[in-house]
Protein backbone atom coordinates (compact mmCIF):
# COMPACT_ATOMS: atom_id res chain seq x y z
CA UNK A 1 0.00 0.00 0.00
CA UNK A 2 1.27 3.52 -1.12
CA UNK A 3 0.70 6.41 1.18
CA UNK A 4 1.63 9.72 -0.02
CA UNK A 5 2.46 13.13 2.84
CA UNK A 6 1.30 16.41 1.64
CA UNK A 7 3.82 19.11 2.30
CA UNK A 8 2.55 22.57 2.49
CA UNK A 9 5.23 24.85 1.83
CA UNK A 10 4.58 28.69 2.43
CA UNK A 11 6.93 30.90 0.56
CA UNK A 12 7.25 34.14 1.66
CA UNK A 13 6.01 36.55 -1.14
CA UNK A 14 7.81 40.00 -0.44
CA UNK A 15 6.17 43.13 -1.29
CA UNK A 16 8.35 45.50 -3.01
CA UNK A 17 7.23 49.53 -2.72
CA UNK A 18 8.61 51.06 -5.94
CA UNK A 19 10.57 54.43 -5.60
CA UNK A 20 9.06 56.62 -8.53
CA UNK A 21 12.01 58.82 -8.88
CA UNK A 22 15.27 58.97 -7.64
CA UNK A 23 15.91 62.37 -6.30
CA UNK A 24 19.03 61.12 -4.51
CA UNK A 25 21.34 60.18 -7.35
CA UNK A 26 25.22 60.07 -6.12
CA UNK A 27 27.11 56.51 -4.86
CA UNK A 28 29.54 58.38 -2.98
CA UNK A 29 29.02 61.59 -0.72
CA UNK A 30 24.97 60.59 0.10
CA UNK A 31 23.61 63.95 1.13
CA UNK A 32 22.33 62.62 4.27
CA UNK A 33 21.40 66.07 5.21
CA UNK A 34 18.77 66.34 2.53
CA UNK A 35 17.75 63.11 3.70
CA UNK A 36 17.13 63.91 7.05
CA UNK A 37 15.57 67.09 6.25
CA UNK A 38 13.10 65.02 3.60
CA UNK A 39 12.32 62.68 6.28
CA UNK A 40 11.00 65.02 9.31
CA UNK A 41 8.20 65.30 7.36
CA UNK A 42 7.15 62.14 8.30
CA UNK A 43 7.57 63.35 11.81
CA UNK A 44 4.22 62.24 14.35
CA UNK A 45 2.23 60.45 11.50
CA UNK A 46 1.00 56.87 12.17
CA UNK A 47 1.46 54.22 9.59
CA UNK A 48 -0.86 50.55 9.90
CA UNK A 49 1.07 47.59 9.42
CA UNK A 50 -1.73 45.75 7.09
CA UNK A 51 -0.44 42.33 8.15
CA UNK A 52 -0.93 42.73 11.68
CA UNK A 53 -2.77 45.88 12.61
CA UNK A 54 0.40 47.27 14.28
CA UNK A 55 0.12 51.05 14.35
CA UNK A 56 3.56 52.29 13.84
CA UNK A 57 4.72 55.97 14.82
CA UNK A 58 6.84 58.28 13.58
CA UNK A 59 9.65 59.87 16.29
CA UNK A 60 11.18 62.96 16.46
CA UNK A 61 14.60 61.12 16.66
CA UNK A 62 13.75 58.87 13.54
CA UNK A 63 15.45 61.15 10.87
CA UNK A 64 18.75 61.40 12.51
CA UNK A 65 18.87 57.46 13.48
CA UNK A 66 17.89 56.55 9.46
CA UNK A 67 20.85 58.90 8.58
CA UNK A 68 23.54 58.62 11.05
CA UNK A 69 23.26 55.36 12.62
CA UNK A 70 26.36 53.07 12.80
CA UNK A 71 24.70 50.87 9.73
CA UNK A 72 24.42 53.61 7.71
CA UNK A 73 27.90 55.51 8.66
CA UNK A 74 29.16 51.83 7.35
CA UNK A 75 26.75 51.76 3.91
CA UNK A 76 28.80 52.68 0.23
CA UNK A 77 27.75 52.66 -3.01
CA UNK A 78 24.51 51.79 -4.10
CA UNK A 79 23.39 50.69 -1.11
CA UNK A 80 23.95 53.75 0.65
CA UNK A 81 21.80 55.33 -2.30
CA UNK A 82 19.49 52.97 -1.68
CA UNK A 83 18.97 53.39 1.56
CA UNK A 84 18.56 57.20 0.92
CA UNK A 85 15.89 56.61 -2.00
CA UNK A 86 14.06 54.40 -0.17
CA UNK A 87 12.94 57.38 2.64
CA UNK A 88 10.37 58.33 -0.06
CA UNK A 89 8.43 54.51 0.42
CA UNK A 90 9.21 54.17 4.17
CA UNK A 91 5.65 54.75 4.77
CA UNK A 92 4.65 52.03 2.04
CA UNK A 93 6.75 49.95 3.04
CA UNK A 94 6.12 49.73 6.55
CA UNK A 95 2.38 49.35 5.27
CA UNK A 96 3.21 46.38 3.59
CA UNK A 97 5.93 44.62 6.44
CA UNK A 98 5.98 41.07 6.90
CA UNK A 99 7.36 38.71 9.52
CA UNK A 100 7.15 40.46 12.38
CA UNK A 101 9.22 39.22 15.29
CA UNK A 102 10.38 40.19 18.82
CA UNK A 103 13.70 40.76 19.73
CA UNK A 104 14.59 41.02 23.38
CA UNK A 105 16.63 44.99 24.20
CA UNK A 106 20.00 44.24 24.88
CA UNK A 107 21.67 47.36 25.33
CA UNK A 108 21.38 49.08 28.22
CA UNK A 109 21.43 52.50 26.39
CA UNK A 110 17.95 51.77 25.09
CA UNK A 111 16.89 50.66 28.20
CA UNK A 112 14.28 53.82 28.68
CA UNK A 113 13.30 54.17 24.58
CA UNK A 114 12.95 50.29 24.64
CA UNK A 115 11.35 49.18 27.75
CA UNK A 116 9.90 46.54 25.59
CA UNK A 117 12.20 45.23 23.31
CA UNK A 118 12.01 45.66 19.34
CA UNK A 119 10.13 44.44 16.57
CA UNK A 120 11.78 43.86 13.02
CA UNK A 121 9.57 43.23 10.17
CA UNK A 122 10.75 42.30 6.63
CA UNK A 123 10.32 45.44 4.26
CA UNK A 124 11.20 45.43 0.25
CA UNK A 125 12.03 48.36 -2.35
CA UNK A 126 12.75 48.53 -5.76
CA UNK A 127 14.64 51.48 -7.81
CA UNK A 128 14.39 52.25 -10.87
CA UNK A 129 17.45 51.79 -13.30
CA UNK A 130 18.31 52.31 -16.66
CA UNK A 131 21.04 50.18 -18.57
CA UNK A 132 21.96 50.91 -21.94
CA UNK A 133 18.20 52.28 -22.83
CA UNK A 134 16.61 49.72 -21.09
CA UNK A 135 14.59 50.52 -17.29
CA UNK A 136 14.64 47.81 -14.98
CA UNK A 137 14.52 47.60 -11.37
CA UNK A 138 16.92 46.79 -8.67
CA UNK A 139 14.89 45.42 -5.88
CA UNK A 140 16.04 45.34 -2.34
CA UNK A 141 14.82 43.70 1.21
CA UNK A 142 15.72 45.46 4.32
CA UNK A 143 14.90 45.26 8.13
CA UNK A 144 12.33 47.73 9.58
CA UNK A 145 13.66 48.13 13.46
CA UNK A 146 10.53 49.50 15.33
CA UNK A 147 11.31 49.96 19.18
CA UNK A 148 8.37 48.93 21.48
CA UNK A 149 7.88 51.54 24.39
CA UNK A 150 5.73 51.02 27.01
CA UNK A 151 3.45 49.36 24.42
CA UNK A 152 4.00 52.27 21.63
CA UNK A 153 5.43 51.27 18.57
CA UNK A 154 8.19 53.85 17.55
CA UNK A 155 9.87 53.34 13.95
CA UNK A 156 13.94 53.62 14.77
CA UNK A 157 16.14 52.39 11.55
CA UNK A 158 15.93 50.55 8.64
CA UNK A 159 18.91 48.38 8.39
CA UNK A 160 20.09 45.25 6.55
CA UNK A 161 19.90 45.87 2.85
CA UNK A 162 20.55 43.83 0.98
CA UNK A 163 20.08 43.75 -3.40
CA UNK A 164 18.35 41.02 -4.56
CA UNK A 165 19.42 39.11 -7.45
CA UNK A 166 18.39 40.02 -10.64
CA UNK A 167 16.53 38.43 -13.27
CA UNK A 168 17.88 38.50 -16.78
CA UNK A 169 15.73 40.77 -19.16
């Protein structure tokens, strides 16, 4: 007698926010202060996670941590433009986060902002390119750190960026 398992296998099916335009264009020397500046406009809004519900705020502190964090003091290239492009879909892309998880505080300098510990959630972007007059997209996953305070979600970085590979045209 023959008896045959069925294997469900989930894949995870990232959601990648598309940056329209890029209005940060150099590899090297990232005007980060532009970026910060574009980014405090996002200052005390509220974004839903659609996954989960999570309501996700914006903090005063978020611009400077998003531009001079130790991550992105260590970013070159075209991730560091990346990571600048990518302020114009941070509230997409938080909209569309995936696989939340909790990760325990372990440095005592958050110890106040973090009471809670952190949530990451799995985020996705793509930028636009153009290659020899062809437009593509690079696509890129990345790590939404959200700090949990006294039950408040706080958005802090966005960190672990990583290109995808690409497809052939």
């Amino acid at each position: 007698m023959y008896f045959a398992s069925k294997y469900i296998i989930q894949e995870l099916i990232m959601i990648y926010t598309e940056v329209k335009s890029i209005i940060f264009k150099n590899k090297q020397n990232i005007p980060w202060n532009d970026v910060e500046a574009f980014l405090k406009r996002f200052i005390g809004k509220e974004v839903i996670v659609e996954k989960y519900g999570d309501v996700i705020r914006f903090p005063s502190d978020f611009p400077d941590e998003f531009t001079e964090s130790r991550y992105t003091k260590k970013l070159r290239g075209a991730l560091a433009k990346a990571k600048a492009n990518a302020a114009q879909v941070v509230v997409e892309m938080l909209e569309n986060a995936d696989n939340r998880r909790w990760v325990e505080n372990k440095d005592s300098k958050h110890n106040k902002e973090a009471n809670n510990g952190w949530y990451r959630y799995d985020v996705g972007f793509a930028i636009p390119v153009e290659h020899n007059g062809y437009k593509s997209q690079n696509k890129y996953s990345a790590t939404a750190v959200v700090r949990i305070k006294d039950g408040t979600l706080y958005l802090y970085d966005i960190i672990n960026i990583k290109k995808e590979a690409s497809t052939p045209l």
